[in-house]
C-alpha atoms as a PDB file:
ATOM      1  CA  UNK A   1     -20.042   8.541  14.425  1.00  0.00           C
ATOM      2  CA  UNK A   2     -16.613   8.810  13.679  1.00  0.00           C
ATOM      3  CA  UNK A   3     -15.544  10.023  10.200  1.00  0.00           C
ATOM      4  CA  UNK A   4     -13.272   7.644   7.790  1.00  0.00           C
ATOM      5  CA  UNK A   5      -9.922   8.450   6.137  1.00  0.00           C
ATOM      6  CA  UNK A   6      -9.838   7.977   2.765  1.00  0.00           C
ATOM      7  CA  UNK A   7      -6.213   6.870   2.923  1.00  0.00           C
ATOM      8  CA  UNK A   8      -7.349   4.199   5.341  1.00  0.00           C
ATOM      9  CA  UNK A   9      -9.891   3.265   3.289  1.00  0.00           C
ATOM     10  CA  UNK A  10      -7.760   2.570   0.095  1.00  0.00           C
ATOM     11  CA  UNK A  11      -5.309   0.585   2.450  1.00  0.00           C
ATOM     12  CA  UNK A  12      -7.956  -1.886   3.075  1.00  0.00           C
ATOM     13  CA  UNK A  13      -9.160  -2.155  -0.455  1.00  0.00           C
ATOM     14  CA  UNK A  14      -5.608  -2.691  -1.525  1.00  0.00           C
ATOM     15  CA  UNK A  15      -4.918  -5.186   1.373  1.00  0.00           C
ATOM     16  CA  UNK A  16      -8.257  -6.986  -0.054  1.00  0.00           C
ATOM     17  CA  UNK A  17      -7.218  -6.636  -3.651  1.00  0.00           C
ATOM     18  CA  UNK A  18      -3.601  -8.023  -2.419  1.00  0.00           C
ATOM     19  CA  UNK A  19      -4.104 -10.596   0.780  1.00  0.00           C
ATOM     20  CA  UNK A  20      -1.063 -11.711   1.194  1.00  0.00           C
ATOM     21  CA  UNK A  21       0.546  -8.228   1.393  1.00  0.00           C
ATOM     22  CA  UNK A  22       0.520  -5.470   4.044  1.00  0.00           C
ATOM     23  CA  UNK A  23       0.212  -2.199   3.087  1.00  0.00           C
ATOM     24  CA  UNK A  24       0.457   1.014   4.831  1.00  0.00           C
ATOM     25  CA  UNK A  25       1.209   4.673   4.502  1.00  0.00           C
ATOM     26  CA  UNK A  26       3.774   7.196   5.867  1.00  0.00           C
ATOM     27  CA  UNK A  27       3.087  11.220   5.811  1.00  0.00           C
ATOM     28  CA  UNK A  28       5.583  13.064   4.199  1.00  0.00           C
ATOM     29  CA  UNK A  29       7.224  15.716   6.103  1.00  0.00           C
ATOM     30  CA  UNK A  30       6.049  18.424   3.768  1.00  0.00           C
ATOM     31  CA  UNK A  31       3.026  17.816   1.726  1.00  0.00           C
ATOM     32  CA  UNK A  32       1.972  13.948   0.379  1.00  0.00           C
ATOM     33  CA  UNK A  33       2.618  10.323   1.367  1.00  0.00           C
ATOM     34  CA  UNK A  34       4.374   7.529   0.560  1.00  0.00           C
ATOM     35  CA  UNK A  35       2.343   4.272  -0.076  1.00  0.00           C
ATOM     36  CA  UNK A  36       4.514   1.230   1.323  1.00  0.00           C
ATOM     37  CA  UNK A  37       3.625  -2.911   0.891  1.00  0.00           C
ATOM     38  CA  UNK A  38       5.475  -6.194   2.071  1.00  0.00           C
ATOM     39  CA  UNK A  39       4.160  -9.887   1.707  1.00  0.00           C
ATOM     40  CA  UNK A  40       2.872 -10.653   5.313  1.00  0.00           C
ATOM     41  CA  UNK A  41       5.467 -13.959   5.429  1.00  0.00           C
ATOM     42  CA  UNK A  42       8.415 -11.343   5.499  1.00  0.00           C
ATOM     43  CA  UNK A  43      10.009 -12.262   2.334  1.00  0.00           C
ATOM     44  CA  UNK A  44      11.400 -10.350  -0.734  1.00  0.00           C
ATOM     45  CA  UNK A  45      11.389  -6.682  -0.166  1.00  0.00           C
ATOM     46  CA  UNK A  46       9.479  -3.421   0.783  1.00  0.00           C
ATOM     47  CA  UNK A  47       7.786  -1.852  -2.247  1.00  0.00           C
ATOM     48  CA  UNK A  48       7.315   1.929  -1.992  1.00  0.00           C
ATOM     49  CA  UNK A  49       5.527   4.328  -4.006  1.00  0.00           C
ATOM     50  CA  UNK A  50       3.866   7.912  -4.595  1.00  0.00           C
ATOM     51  CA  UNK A  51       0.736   6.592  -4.650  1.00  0.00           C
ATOM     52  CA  UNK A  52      -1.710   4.318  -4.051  1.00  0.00           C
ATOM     53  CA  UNK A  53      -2.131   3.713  -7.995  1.00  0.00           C
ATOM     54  CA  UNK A  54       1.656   3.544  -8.672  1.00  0.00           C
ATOM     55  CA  UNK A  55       1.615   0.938  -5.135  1.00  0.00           C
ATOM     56  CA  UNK A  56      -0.851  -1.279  -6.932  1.00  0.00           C
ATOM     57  CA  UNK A  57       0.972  -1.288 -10.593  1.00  0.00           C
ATOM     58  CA  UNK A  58       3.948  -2.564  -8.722  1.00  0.00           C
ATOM     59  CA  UNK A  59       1.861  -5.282  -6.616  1.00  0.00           C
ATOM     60  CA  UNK A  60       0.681  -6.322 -10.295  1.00  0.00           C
ATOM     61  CA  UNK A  61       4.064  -6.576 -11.764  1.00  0.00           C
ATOM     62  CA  UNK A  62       5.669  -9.180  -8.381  1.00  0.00           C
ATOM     63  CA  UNK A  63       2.413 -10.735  -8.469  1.00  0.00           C
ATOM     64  CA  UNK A  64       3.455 -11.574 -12.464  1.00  0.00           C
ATOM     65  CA  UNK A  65       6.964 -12.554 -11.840  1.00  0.00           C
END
């Protein structure tokens, strides 16, 4: 059985939390990742963040705009 990635995991819990927004994640070069979301209709723009918590505060605060 293969194992899961915890990052991958939180991806699709923040893609169910948020499903109208893609979300994925890019390895920094040394150490960490950046956490990245855009609405799936390709407007407004790329949110980016240094973590998954930090991704989801900013979902919050578009989501309340």
């Amino acid at each position: 059985m293969a194992t899961r990635n915890p990052t991958d995991e939180i991806v699709a819990a923040l893609e169910r939390a948020w499903p109208n927004w893609q979300v994925w994640t890019v390895p920094k070069a040394i150490g960490g990742t950046i956490w990245y979301a855009r609405r799936s209709d390709g407007t407004g723009r790329v949110l980016n963040a240094a973590s998954a918590d930090e991704l989801a505060e900013y979902l919050e605060e578009t989501a309340s705009r």
